[in-house]
PDB file of N, CA and C in Angstrom:
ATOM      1  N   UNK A   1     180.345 114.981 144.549  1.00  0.00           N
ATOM      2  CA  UNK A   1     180.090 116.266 143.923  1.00  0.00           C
ATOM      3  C   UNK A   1     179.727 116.021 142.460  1.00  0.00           C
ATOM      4  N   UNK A   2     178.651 116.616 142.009  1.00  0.00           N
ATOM      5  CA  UNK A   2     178.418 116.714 140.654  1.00  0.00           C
ATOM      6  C   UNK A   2     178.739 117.677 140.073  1.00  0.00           C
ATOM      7  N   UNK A   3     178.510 117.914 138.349  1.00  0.00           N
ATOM      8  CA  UNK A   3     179.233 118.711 137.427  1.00  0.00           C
ATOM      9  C   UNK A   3     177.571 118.444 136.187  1.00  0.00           C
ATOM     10  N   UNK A   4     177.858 119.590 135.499  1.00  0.00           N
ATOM     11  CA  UNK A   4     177.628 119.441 134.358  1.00  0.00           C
ATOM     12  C   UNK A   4     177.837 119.046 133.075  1.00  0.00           C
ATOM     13  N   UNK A   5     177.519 117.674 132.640  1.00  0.00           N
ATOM     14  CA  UNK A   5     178.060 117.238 131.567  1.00  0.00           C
ATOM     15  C   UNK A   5     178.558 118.280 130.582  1.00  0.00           C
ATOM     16  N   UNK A   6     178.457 118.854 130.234  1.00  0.00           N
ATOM     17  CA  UNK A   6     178.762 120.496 129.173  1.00  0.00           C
ATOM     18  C   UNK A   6     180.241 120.661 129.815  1.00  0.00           C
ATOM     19  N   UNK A   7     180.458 120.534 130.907  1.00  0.00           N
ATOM     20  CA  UNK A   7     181.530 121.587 131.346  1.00  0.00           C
ATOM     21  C   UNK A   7     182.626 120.412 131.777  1.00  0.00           C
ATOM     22  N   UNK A   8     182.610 118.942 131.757  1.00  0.00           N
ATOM     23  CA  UNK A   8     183.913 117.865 131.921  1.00  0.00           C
ATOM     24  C   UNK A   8     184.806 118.102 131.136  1.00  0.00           C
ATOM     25  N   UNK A   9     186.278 117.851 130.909  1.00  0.00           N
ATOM     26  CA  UNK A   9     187.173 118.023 130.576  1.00  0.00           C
ATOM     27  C   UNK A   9     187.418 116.888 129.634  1.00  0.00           C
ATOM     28  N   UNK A  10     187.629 117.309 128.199  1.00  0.00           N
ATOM     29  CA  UNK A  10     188.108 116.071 127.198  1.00  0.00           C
ATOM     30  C   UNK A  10     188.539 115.089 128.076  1.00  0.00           C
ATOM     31  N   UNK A  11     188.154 113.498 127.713  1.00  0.00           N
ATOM     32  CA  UNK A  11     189.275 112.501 127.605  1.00  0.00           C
ATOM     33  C   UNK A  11     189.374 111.776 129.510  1.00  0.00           C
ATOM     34  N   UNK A  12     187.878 112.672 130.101  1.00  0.00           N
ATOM     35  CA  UNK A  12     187.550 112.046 131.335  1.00  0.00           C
ATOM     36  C   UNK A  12     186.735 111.299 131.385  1.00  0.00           C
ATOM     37  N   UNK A  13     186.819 109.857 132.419  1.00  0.00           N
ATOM     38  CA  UNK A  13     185.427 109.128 132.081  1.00  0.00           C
ATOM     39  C   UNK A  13     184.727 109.696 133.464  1.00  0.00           C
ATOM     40  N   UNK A  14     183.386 109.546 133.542  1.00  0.00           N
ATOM     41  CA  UNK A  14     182.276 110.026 134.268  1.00  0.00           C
ATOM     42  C   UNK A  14     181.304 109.470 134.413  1.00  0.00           C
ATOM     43  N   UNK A  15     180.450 109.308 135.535  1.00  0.00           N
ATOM     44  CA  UNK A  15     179.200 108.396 135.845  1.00  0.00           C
ATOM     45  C   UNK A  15     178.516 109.660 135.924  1.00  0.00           C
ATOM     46  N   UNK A  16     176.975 109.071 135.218  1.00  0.00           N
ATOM     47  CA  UNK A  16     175.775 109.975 135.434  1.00  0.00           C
ATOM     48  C   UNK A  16     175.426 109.776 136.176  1.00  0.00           C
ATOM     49  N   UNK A  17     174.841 110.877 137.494  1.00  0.00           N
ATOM     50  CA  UNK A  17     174.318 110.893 138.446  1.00  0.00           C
ATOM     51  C   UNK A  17     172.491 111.376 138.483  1.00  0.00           C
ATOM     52  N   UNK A  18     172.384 112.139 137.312  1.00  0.00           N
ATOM     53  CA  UNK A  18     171.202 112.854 137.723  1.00  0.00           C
ATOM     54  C   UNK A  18     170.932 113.419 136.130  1.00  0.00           C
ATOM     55  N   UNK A  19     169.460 113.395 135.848  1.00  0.00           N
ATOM     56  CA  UNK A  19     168.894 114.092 134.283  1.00  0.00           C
ATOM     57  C   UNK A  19     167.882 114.533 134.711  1.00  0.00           C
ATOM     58  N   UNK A  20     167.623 116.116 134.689  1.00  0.00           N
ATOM     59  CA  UNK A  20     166.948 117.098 134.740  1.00  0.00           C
ATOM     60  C   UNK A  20     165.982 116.961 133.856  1.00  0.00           C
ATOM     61  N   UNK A  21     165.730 116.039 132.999  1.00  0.00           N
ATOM     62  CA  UNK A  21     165.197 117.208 131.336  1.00  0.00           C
ATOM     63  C   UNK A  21     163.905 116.347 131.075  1.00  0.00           C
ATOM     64  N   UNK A  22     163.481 116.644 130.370  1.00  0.00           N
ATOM     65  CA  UNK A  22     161.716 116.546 130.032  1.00  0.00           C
ATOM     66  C   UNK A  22     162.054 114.906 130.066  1.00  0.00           C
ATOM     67  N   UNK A  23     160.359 114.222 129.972  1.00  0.00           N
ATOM     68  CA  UNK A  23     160.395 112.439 129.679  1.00  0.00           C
ATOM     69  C   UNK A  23     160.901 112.166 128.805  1.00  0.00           C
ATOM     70  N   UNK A  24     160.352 113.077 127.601  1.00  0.00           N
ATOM     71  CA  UNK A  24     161.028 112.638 126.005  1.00  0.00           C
ATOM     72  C   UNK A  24     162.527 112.938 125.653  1.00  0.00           C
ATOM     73  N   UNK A  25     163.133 113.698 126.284  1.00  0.00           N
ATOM     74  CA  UNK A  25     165.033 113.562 126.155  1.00  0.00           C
ATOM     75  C   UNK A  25     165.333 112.456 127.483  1.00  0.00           C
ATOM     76  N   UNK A  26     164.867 112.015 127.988  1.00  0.00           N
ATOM     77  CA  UNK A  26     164.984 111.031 128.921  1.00  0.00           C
ATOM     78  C   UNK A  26     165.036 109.988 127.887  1.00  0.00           C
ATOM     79  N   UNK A  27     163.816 109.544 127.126  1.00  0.00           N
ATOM     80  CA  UNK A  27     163.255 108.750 126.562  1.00  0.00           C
ATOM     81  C   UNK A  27     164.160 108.136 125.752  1.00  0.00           C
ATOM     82  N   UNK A  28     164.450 109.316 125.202  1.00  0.00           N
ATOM     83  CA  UNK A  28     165.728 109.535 123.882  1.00  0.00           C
ATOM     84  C   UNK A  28     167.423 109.092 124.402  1.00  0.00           C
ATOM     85  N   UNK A  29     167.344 109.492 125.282  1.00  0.00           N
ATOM     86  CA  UNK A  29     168.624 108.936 126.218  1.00  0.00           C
ATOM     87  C   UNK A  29     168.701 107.803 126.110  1.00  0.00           C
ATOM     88  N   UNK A  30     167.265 107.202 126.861  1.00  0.00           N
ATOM     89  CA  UNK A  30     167.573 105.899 127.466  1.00  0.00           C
ATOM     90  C   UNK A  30     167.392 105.302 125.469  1.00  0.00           C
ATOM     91  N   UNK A  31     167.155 105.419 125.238  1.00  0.00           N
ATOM     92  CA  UNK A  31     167.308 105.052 124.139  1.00  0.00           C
ATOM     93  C   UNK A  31     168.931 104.502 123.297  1.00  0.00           C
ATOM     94  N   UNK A  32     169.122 105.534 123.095  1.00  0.00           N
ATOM     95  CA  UNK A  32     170.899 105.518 123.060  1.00  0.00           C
ATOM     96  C   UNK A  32     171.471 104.091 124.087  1.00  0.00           C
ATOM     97  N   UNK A  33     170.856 104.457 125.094  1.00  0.00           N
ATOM     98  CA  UNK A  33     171.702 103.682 126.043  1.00  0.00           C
ATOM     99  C   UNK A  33     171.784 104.246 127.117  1.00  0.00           C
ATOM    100  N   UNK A  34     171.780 105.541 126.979  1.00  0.00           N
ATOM    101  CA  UNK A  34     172.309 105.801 128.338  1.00  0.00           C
ATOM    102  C   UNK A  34     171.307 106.651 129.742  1.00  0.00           C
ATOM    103  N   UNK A  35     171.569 106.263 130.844  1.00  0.00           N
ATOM    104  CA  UNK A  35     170.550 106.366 131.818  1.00  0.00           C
ATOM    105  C   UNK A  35     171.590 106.700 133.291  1.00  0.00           C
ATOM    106  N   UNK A  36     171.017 106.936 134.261  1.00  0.00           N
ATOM    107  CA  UNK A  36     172.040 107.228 135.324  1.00  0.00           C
ATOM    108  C   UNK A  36     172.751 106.177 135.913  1.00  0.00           C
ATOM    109  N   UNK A  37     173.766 105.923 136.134  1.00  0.00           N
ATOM    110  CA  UNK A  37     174.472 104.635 136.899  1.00  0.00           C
ATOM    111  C   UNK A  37     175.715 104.631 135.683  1.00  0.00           C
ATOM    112  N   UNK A  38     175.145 104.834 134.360  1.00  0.00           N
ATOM    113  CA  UNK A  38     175.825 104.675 133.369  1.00  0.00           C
ATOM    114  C   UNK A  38     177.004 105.457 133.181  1.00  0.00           C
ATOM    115  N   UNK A  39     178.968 104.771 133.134  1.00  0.00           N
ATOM    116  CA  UNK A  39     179.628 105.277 132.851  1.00  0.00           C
ATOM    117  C   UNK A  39     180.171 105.598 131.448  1.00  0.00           C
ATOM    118  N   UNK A  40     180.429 106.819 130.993  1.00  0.00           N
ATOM    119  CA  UNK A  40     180.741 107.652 130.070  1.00  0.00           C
ATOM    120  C   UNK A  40     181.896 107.988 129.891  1.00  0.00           C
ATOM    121  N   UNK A  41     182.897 108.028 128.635  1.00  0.00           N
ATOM    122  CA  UNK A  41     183.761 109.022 128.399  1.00  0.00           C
ATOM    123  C   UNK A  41     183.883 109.920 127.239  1.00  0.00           C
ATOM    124  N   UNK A  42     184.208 111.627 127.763  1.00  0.00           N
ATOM    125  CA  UNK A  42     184.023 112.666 127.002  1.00  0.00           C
ATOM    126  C   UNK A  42     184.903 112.640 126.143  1.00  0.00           C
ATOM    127  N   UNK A  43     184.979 112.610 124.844  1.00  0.00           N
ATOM    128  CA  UNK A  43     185.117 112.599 123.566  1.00  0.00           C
ATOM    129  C   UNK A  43     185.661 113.724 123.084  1.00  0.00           C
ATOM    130  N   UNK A  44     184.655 114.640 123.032  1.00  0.00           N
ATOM    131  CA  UNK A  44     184.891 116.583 122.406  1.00  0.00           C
ATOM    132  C   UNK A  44     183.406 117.204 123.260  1.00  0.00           C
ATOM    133  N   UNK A  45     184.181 118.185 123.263  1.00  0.00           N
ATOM    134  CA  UNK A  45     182.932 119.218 123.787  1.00  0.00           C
ATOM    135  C   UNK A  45     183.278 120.466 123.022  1.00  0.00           C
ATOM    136  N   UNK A  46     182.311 121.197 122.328  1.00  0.00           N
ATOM    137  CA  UNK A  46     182.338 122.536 121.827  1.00  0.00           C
ATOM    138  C   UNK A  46     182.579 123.770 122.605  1.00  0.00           C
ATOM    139  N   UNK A  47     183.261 124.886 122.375  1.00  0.00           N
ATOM    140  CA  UNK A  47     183.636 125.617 122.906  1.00  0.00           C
ATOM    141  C   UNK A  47     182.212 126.683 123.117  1.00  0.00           C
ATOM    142  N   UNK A  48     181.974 126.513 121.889  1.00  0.00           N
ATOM    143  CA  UNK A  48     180.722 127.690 121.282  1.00  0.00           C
ATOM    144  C   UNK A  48     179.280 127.321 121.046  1.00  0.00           C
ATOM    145  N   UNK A  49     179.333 126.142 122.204  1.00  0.00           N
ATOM    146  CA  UNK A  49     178.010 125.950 121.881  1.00  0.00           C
ATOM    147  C   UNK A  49     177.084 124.763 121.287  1.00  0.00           C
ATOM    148  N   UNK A  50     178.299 124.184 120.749  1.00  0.00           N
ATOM    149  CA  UNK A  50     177.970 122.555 120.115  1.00  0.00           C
ATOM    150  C   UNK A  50     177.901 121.544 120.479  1.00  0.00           C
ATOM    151  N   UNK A  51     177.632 120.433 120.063  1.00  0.00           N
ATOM    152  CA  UNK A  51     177.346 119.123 120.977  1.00  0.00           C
ATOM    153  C   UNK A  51     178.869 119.106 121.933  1.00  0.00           C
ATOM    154  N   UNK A  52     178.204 118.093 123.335  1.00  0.00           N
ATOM    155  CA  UNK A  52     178.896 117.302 123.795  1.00  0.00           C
ATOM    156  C   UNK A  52     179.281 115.558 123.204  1.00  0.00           C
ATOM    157  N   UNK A  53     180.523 115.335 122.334  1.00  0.00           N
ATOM    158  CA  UNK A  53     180.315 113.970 122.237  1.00  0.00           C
ATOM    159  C   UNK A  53     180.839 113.030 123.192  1.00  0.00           C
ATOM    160  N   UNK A  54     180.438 111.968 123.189  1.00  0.00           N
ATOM    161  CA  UNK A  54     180.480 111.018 124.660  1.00  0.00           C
ATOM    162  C   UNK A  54     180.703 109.176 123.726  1.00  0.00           C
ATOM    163  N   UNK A  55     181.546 108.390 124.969  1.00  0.00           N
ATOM    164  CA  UNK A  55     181.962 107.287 124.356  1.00  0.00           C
ATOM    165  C   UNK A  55     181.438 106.388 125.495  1.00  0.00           C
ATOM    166  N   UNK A  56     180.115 105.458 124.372  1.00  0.00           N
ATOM    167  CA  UNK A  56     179.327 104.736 125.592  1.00  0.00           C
ATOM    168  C   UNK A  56     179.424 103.518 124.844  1.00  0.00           C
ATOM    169  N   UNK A  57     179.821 102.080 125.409  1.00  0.00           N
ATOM    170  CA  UNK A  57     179.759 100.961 124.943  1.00  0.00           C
ATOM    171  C   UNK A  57     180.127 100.703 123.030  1.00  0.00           C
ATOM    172  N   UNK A  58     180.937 101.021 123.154  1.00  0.00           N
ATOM    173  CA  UNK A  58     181.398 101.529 121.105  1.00  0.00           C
ATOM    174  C   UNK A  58     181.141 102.213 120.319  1.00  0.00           C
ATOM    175  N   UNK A  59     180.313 103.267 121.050  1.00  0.00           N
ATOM    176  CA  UNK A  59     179.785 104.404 119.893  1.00  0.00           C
ATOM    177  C   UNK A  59     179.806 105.322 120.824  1.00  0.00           C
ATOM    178  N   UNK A  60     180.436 106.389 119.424  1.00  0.00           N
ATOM    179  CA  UNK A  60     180.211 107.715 119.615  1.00  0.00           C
ATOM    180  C   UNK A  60     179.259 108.224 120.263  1.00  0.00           C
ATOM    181  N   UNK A  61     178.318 109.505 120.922  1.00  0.00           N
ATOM    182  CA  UNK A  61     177.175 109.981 120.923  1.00  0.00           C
ATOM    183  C   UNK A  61     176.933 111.334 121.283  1.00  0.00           C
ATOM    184  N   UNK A  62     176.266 111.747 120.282  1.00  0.00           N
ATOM    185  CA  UNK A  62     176.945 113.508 119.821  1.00  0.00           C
ATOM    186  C   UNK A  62     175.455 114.097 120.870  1.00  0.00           C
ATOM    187  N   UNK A  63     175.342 114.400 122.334  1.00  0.00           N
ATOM    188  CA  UNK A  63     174.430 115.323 122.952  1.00  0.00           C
ATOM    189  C   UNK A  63     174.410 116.642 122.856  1.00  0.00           C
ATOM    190  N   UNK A  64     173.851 117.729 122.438  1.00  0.00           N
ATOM    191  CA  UNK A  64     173.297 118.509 122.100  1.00  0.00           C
ATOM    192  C   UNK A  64     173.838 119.407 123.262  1.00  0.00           C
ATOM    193  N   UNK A  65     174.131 120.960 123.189  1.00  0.00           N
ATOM    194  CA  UNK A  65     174.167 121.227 124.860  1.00  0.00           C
ATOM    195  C   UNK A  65     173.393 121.771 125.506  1.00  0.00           C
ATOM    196  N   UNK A  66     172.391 122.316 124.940  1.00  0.00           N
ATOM    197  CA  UNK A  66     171.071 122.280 126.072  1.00  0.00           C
ATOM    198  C   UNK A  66     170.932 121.081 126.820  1.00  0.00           C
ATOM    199  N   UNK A  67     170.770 120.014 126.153  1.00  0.00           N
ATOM    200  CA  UNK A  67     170.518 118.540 126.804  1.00  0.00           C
ATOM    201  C   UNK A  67     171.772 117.970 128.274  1.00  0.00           C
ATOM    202  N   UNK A  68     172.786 118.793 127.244  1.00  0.00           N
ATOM    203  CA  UNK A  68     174.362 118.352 128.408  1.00  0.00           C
ATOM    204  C   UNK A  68     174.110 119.358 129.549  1.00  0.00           C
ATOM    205  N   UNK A  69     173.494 120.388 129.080  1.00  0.00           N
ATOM    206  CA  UNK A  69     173.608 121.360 130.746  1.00  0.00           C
ATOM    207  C   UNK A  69     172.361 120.521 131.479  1.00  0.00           C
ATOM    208  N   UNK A  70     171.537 119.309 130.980  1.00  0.00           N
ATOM    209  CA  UNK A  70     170.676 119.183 132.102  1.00  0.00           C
ATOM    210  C   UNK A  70     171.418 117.833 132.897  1.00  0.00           C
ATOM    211  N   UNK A  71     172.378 117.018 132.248  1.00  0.00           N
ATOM    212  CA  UNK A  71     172.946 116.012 132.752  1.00  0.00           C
ATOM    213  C   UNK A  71     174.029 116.201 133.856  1.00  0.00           C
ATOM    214  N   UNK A  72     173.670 115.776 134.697  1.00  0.00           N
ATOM    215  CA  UNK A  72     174.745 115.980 135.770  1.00  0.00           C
ATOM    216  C   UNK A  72     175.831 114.645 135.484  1.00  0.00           C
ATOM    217  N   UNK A  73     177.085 114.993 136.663  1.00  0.00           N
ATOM    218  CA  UNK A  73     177.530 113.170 136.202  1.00  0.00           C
ATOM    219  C   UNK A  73     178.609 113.737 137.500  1.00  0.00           C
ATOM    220  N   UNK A  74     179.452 112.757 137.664  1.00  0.00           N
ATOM    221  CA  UNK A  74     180.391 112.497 138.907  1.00  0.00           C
ATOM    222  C   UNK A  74     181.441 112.004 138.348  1.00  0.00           C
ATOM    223  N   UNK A  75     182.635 112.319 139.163  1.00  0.00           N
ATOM    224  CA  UNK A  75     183.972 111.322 138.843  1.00  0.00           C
ATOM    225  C   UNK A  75     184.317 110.751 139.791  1.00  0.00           C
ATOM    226  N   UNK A  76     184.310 109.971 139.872  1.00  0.00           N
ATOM    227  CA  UNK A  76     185.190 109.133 140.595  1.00  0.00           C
ATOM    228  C   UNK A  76     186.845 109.113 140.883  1.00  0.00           C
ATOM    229  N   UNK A  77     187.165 109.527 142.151  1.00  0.00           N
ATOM    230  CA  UNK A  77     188.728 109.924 142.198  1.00  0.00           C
ATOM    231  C   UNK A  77     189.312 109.381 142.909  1.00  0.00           C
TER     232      UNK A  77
END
C-alpha cells in the first residue's frame, strides 16, 4: 500500500515507490539523491502547508508540498 509523502508520520522511515511530477522535479530529485527504491526518513512535516523535511544519506532535505503530494512511498511492516 502506498501513501503520500505529505501525509507520513514524523520519525518514520519509508521507501519511495512512485513520482508523479513533471521531468524537471524528477530531475531535481534525482539530483538530491533521491529516486524510487530509495529509503527515507521523515524529519518534520508542516501542518499548514510547508515543506516536507526528509533524512537521506546525511542530509537533511526540505521538499516542498506540492512536490510531497506527488511522491508516493511505502512502509515496510
Amino acid at each position: 500500500m502506498s501513501f503520500k509523502l505529505s501525509d507520513i508520520t514524523e520519525g518514520l522511515e519509508v521507501t519511495i515507490s512512485e513520482i508523479t511530477a513533471g521531468e524537471g522535479a524528477i530531475k531535481n530529485l534525482t539530483n538530491l539523491g533521491l529516486s524510487v527504491g530509495n529509503t527515507i526518513k521523515i524529519l518534520r512535516r508542516s501542518r499548514l502547508g510547508g515543506p516536507v523535511v526528509v533524512y537521506y544519506r546525511g542530509s537533511e532535505i526540505a521538499i516542498g508540498r506540492g512536490l510531497a503530494l506527488k511522491i508516493r512511498v511505502s512502509r515496510d511492516i
